[in-house]
PDB file of N, CA and C in Angstrom:
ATOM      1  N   UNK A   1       0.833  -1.179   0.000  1.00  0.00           N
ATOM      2  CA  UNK A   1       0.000   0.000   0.000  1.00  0.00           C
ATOM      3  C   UNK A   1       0.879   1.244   0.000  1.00  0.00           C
ATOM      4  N   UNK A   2       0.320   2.325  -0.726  1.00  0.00           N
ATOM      5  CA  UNK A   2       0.706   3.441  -0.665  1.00  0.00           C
ATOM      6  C   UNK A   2       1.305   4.076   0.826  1.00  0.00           C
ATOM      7  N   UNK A   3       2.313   5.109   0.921  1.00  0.00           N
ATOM      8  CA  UNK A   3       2.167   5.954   2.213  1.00  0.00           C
ATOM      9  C   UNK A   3       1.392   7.302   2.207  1.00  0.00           C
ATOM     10  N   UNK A   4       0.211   6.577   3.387  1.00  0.00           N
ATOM     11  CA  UNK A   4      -0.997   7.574   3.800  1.00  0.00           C
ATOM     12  C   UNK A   4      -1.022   7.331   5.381  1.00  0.00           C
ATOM     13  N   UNK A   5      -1.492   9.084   5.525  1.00  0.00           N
ATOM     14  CA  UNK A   5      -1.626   9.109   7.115  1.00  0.00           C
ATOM     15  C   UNK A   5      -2.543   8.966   7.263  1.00  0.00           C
ATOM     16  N   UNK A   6      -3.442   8.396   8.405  1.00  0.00           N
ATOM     17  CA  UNK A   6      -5.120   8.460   8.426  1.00  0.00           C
ATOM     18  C   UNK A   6      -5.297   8.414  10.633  1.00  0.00           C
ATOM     19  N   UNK A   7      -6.218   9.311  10.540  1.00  0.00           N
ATOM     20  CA  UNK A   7      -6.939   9.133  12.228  1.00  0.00           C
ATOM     21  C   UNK A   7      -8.252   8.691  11.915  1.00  0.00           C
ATOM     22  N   UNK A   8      -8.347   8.750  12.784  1.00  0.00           N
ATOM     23  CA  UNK A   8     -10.091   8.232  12.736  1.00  0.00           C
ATOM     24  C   UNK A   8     -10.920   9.089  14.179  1.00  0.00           C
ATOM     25  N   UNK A   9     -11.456   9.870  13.777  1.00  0.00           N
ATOM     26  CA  UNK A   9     -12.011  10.814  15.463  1.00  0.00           C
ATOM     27  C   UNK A   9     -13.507   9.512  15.727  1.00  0.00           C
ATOM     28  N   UNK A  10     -13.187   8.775  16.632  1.00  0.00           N
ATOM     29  CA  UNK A  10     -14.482   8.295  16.888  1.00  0.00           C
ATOM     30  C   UNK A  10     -15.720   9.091  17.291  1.00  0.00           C
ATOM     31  N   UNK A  11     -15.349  10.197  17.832  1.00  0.00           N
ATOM     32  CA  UNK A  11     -16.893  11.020  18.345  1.00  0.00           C
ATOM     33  C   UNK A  11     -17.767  11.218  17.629  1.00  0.00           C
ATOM     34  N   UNK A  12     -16.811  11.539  16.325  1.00  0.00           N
ATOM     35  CA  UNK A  12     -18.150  12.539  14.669  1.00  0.00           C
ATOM     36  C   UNK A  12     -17.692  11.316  13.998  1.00  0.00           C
ATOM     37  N   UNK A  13     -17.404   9.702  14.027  1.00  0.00           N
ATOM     38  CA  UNK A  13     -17.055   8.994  12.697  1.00  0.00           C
ATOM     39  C   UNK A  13     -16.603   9.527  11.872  1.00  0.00           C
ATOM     40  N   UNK A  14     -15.325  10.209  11.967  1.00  0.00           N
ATOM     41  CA  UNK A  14     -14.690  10.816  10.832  1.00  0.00           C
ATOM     42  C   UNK A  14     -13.728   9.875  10.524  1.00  0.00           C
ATOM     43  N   UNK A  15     -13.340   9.535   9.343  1.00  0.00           N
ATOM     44  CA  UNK A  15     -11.611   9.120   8.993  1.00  0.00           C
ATOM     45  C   UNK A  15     -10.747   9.940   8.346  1.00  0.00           C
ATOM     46  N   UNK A  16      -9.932  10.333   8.437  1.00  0.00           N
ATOM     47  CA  UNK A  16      -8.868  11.522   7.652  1.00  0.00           C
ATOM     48  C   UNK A  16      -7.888  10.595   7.226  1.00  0.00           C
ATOM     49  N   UNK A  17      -7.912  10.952   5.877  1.00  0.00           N
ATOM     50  CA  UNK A  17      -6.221  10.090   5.068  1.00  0.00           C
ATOM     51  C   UNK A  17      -5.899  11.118   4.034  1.00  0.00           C
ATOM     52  N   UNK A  18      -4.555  11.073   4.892  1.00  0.00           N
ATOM     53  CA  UNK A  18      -3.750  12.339   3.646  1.00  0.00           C
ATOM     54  C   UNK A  18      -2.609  11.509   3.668  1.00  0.00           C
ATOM     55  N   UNK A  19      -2.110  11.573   1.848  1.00  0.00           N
ATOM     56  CA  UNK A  19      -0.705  11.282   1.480  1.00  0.00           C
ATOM     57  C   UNK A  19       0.734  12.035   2.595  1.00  0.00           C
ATOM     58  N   UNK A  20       1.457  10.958   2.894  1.00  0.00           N
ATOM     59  CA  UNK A  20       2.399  11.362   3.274  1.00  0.00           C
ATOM     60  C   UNK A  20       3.725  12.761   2.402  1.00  0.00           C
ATOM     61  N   UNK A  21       3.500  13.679   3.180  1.00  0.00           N
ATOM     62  CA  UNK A  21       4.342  14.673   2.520  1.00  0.00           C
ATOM     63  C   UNK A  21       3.504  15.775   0.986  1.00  0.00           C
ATOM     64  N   UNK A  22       2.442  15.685   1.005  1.00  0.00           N
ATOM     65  CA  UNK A  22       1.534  16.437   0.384  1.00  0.00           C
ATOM     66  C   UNK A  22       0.767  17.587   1.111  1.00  0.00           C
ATOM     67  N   UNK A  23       0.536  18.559   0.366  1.00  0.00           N
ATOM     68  CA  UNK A  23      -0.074  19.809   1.183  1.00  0.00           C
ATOM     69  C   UNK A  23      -1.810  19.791   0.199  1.00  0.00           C
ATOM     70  N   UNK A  24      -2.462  20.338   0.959  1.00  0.00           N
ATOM     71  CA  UNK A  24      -3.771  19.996  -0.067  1.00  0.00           C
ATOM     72  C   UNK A  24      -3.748  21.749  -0.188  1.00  0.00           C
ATOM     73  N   UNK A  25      -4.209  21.710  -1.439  1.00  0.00           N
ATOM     74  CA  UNK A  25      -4.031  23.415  -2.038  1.00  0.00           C
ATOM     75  C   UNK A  25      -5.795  23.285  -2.217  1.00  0.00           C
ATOM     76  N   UNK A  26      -6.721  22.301  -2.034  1.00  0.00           N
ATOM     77  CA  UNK A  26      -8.276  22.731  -2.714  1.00  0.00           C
ATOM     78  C   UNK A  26      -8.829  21.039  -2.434  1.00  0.00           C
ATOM     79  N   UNK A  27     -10.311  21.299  -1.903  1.00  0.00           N
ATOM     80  CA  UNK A  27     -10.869  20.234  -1.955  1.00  0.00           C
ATOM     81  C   UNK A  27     -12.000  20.365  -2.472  1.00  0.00           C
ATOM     82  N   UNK A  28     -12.723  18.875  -2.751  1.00  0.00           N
ATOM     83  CA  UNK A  28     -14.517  19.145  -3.103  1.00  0.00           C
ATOM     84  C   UNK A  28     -14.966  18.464  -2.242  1.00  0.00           C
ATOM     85  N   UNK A  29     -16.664  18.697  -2.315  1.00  0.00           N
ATOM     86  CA  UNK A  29     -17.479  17.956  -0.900  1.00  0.00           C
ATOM     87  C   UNK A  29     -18.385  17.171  -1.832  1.00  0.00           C
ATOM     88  N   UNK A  30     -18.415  16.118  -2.096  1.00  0.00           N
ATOM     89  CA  UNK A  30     -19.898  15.250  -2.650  1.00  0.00           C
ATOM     90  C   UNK A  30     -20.330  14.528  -1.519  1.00  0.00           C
ATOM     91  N   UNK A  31     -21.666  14.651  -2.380  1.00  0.00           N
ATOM     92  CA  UNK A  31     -22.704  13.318  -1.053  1.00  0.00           C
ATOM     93  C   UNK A  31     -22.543  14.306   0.353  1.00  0.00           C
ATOM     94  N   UNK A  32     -21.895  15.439   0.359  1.00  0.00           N
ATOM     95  CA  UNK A  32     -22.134  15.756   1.988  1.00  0.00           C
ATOM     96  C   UNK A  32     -21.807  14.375   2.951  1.00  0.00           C
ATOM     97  N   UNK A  33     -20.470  13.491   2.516  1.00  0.00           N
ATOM     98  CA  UNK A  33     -19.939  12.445   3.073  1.00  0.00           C
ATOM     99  C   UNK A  33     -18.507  12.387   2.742  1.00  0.00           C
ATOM    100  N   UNK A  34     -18.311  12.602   1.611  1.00  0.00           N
ATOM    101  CA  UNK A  34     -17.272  12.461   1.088  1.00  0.00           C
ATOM    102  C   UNK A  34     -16.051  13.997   1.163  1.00  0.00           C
ATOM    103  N   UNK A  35     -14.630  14.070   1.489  1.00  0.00           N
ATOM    104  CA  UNK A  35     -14.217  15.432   0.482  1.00  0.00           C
ATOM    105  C   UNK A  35     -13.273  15.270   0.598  1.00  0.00           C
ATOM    106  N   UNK A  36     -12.881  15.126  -0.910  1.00  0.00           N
ATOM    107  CA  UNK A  36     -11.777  14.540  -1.609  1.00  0.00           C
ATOM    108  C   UNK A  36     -10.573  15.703  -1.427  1.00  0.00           C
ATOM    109  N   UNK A  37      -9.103  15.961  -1.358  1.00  0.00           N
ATOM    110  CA  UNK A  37      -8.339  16.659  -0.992  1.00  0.00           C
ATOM    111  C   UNK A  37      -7.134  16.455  -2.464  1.00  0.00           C
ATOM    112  N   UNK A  38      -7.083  17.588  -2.925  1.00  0.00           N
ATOM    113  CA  UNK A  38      -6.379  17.449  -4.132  1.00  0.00           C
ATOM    114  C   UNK A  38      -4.826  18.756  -3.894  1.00  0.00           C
ATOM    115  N   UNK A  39      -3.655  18.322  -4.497  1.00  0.00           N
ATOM    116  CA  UNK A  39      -2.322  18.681  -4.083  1.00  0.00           C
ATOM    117  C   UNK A  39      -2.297  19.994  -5.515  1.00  0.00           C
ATOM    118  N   UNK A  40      -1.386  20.918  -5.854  1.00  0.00           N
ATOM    119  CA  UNK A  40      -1.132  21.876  -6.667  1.00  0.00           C
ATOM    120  C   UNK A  40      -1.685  21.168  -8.078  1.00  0.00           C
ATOM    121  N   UNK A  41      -1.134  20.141  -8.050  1.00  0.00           N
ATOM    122  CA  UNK A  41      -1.319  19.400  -9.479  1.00  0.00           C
ATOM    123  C   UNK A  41      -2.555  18.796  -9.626  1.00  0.00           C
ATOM    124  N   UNK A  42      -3.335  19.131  -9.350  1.00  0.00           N
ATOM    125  CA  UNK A  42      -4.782  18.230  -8.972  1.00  0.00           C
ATOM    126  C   UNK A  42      -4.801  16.977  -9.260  1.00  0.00           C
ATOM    127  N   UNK A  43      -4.023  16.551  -8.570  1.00  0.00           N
ATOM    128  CA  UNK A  43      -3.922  14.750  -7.876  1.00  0.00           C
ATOM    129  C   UNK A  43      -4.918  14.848  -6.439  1.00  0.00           C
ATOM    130  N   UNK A  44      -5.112  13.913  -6.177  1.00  0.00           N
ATOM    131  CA  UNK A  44      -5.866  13.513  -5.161  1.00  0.00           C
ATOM    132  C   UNK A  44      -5.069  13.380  -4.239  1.00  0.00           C
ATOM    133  N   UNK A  45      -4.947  13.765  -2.990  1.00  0.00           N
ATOM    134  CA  UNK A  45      -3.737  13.415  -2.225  1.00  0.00           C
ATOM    135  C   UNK A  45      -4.339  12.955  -1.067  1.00  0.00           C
ATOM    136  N   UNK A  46      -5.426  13.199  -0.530  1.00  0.00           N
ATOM    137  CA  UNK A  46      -6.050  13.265   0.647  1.00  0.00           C
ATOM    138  C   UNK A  46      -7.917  12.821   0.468  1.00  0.00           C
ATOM    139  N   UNK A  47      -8.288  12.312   1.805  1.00  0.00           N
ATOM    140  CA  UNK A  47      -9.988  12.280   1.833  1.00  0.00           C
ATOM    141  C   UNK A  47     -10.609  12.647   3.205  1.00  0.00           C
ATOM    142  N   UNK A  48     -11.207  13.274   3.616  1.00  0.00           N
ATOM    143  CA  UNK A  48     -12.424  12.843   4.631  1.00  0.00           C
ATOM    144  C   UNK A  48     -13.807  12.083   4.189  1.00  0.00           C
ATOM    145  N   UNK A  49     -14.109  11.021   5.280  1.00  0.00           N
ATOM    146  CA  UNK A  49     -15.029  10.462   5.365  1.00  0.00           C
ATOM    147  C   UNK A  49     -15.729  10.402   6.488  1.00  0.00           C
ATOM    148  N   UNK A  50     -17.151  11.414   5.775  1.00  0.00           N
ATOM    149  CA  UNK A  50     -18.070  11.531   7.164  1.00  0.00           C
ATOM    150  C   UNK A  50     -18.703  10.373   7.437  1.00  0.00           C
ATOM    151  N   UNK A  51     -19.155   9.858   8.696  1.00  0.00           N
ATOM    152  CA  UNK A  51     -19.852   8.921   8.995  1.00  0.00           C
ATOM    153  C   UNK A  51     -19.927   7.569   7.933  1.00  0.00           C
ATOM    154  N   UNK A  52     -18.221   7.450   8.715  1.00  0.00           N
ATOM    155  CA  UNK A  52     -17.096   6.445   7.884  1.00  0.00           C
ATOM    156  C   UNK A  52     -17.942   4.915   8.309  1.00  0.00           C
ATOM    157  N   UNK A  53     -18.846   4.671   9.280  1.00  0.00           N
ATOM    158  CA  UNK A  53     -19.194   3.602   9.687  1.00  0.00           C
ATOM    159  C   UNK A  53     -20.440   3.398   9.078  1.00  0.00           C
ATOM    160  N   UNK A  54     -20.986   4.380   8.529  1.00  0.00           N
ATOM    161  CA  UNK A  54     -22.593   4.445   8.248  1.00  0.00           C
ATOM    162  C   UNK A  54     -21.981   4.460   6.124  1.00  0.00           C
ATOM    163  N   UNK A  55     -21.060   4.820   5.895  1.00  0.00           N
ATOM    164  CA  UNK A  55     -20.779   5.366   4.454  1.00  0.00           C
ATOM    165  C   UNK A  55     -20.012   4.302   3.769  1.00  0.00           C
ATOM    166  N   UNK A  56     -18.931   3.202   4.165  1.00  0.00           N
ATOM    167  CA  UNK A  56     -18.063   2.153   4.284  1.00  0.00           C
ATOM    168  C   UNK A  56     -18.962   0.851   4.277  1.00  0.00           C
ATOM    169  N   UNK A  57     -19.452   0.288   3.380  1.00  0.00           N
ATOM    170  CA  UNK A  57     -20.035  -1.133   3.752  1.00  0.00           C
ATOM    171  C   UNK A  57     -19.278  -1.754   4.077  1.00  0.00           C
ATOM    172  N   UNK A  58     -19.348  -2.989   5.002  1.00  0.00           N
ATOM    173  CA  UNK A  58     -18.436  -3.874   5.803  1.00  0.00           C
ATOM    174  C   UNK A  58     -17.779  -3.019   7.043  1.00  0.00           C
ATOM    175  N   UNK A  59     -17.631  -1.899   7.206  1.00  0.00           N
ATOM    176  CA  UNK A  59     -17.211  -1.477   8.470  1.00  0.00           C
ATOM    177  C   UNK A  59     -18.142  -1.205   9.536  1.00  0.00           C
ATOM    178  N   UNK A  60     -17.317  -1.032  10.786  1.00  0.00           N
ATOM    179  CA  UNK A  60     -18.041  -0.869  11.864  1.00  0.00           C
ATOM    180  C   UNK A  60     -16.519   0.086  13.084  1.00  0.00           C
ATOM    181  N   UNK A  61     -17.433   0.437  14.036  1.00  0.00           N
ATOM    182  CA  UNK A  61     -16.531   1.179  14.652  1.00  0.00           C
ATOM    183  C   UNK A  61     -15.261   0.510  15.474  1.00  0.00           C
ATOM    184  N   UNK A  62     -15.731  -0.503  15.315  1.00  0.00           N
ATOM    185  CA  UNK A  62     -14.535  -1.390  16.075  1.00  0.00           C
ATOM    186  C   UNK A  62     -13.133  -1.549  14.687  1.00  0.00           C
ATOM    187  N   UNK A  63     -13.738  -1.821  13.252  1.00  0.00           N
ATOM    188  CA  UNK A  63     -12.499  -2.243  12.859  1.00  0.00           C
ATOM    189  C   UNK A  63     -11.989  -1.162  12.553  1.00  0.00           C
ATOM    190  N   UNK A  64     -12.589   0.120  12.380  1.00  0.00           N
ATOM    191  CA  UNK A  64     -11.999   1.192  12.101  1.00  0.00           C
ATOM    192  C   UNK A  64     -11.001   1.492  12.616  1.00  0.00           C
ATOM    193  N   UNK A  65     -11.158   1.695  14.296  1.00  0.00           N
ATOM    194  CA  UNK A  65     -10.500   1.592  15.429  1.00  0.00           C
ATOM    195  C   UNK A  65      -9.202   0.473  15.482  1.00  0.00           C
ATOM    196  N   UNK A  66      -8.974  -0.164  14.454  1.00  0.00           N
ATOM    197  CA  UNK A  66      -8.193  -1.332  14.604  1.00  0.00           C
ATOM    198  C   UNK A  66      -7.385  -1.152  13.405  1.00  0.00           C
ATOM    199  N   UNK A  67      -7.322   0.159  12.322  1.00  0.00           N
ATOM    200  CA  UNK A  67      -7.075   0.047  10.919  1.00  0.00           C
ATOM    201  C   UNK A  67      -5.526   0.004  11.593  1.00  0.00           C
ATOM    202  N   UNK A  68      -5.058  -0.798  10.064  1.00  0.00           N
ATOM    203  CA  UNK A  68      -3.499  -0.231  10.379  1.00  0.00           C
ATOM    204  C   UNK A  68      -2.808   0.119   8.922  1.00  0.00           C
ATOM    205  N   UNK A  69      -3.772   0.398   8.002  1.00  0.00           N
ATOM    206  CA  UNK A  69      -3.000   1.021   6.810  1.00  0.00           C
ATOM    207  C   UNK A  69      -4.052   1.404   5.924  1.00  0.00           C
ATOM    208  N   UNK A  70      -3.900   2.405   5.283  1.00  0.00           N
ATOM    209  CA  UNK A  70      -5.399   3.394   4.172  1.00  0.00           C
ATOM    210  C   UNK A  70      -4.517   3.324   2.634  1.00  0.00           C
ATOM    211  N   UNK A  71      -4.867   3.195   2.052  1.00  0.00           N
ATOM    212  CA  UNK A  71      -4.742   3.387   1.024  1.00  0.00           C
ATOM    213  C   UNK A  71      -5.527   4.281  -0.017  1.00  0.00           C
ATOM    214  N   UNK A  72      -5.395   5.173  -1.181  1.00  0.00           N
ATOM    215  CA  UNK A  72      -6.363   5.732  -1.731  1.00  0.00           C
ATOM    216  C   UNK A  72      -5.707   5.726  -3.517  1.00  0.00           C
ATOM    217  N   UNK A  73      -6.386   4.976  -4.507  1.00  0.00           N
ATOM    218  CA  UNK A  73      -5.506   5.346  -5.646  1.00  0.00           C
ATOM    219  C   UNK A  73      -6.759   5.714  -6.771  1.00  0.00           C
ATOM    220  N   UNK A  74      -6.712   6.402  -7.657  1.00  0.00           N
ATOM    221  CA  UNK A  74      -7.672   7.119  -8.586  1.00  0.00           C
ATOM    222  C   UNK A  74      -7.501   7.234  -9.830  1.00  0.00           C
ATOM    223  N   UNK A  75      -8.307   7.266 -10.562  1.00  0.00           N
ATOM    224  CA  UNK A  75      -8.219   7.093 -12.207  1.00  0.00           C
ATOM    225  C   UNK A  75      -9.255   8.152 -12.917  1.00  0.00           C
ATOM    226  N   UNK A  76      -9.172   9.396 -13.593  1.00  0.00           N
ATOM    227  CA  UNK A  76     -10.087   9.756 -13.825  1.00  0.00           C
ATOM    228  C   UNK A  76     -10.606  10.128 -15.301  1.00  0.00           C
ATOM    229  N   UNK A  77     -11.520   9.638 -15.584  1.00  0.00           N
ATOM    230  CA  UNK A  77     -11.979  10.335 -16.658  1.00  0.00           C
ATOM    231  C   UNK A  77     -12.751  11.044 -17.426  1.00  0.00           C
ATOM    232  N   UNK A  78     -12.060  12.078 -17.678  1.00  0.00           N
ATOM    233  CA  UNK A  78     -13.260  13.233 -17.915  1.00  0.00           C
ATOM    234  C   UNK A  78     -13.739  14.172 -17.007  1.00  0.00           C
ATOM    235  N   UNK A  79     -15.078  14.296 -16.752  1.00  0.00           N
ATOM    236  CA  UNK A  79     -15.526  14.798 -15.396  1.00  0.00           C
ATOM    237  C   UNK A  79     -15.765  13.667 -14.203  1.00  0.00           C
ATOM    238  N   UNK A  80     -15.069  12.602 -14.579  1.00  0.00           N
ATOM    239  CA  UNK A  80     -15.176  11.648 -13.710  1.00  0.00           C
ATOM    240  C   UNK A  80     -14.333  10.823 -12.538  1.00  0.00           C
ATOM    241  N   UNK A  81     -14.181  10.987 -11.475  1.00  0.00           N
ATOM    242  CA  UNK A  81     -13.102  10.123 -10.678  1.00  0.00           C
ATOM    243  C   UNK A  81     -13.479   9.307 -10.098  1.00  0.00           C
ATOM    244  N   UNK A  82     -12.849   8.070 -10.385  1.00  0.00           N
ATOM    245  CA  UNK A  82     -12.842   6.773 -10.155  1.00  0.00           C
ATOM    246  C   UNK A  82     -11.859   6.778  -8.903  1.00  0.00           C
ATOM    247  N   UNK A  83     -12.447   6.601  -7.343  1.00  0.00           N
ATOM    248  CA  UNK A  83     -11.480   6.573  -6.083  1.00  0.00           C
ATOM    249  C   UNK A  83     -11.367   5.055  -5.521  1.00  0.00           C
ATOM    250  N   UNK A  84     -10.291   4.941  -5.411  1.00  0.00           N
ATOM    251  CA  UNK A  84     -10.739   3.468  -5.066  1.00  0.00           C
ATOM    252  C   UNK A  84     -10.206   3.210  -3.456  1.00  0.00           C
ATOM    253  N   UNK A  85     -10.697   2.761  -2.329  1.00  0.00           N
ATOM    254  CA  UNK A  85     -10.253   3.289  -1.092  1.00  0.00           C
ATOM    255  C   UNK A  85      -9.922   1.890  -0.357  1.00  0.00           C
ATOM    256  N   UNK A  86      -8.760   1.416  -0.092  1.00  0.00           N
ATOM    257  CA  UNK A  86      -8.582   0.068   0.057  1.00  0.00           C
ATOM    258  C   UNK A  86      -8.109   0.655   1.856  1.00  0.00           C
ATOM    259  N   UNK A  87      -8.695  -0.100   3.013  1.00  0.00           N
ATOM    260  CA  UNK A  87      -8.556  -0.069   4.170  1.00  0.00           C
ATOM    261  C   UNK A  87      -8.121  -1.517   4.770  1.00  0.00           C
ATOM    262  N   UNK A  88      -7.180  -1.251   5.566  1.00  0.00           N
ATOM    263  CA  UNK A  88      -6.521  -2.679   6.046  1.00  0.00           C
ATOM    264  C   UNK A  88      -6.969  -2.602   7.986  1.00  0.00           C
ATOM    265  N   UNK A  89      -7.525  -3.618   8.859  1.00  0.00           N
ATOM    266  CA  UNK A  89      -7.275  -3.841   9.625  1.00  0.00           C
ATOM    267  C   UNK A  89      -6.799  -5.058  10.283  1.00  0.00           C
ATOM    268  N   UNK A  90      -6.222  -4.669  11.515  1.00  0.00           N
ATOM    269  CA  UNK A  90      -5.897  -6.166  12.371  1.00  0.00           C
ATOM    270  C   UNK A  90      -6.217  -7.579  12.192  1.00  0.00           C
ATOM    271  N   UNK A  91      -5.668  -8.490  11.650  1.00  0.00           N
ATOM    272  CA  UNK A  91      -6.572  -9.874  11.282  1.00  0.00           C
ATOM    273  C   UNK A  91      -7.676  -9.804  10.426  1.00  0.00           C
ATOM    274  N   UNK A  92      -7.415  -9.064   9.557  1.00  0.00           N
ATOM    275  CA  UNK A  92      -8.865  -9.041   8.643  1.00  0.00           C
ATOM    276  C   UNK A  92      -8.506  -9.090   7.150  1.00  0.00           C
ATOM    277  N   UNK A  93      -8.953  -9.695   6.062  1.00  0.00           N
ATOM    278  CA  UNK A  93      -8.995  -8.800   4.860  1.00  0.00           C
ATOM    279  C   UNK A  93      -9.037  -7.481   4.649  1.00  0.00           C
ATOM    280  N   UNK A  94      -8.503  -7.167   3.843  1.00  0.00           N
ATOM    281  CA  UNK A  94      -8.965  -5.600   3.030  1.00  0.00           C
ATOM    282  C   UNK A  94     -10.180  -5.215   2.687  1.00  0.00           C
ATOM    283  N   UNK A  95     -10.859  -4.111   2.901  1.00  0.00           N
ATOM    284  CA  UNK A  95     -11.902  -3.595   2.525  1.00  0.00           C
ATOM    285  C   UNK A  95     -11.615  -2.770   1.872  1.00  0.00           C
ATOM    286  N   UNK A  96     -12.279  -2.879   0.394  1.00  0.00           N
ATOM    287  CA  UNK A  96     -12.253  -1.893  -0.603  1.00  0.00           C
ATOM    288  C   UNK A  96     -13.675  -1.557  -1.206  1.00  0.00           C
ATOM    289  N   UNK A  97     -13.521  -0.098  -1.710  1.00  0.00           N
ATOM    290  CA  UNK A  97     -14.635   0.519  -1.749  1.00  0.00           C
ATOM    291  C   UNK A  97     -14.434   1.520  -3.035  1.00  0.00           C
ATOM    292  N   UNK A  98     -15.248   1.398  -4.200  1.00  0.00           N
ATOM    293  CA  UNK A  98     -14.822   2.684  -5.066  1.00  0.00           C
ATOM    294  C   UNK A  98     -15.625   3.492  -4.691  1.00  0.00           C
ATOM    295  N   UNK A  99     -15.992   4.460  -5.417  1.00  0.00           N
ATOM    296  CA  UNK A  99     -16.444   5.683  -5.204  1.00  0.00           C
ATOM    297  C   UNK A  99     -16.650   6.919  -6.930  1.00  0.00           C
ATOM    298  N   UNK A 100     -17.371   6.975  -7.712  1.00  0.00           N
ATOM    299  CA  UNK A 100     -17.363   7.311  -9.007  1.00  0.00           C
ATOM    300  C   UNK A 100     -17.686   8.533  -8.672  1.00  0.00           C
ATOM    301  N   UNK A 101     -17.134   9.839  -8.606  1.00  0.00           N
ATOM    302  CA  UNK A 101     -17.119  11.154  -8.132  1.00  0.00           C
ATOM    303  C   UNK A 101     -17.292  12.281  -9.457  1.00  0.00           C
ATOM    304  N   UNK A 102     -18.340  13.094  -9.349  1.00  0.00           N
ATOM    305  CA  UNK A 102     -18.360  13.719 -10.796  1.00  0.00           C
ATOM    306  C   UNK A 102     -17.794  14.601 -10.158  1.00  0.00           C
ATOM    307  N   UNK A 103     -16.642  15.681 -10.729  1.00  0.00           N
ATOM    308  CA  UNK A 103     -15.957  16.538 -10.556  1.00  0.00           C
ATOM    309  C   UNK A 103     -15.381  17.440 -11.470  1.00  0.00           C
ATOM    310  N   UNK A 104     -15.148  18.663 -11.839  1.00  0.00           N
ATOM    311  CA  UNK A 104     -15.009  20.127 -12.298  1.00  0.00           C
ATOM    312  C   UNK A 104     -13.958  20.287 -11.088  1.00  0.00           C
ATOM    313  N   UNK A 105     -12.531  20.670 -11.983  1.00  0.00           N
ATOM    314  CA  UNK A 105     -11.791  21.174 -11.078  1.00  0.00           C
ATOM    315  C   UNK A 105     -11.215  22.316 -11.839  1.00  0.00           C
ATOM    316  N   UNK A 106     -11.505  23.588 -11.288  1.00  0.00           N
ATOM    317  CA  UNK A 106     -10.815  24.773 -11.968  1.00  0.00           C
ATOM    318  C   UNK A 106     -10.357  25.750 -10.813  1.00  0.00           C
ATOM    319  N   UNK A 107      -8.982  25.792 -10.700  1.00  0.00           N
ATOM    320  CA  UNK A 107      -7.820  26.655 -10.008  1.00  0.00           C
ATOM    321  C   UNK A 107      -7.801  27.971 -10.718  1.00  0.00           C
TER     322      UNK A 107
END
């Protein structure tokens, strides 16, 4: 897996994953769940995920609490981004999740 930092605030189910050594210059908000964090070059570098337990099929607050590596890699085309969000915890398989994001990005 990629190097990504990620917390997880249990109070608001948030998860935060930002690329190691990236600054986010601009983000977008879809679904009012999602907001994707993009670097000078509009790469994706970063995500929040609101109500990561309710938004994540297969998770729950326990394995969240147990992650030990995030991954995030993307493909886009057009007005379209393809996110693909691979989460690792303790004794478990990987949970992966895409995410097809319509997006307009103008700096």
């Amino acid at each position: 897996m990629t190097d990504f930092n990620f917390r997880y605030d249990k109070e608001y189910d948030i998860l935060y994953i930002l690329k190691k050594g990236e600054i986010v210059k601009h983000s977008i908000d879809w679904e009012c769940s999602f907001i994707v964090d993009f670097n000078s070059k509009d790469k994706v570098v970063g995500m929040e995920i609101l109500d990561v337990s309710k938004n994540i099929f297969g998770l729950n607050k326990k394995i969240i609490m147990n992650l030990e590596n995030c991954d995030i890699k993307t493909q886009q085309k057009g007005d379209m981004l393809l996110v693909l969000i691979t989460l690792k915890s303790k004794n478990m398989e990987p949970i992966r999740t895409s995410l097809p994001i319509p997006i307009k990005i103008s700096c």
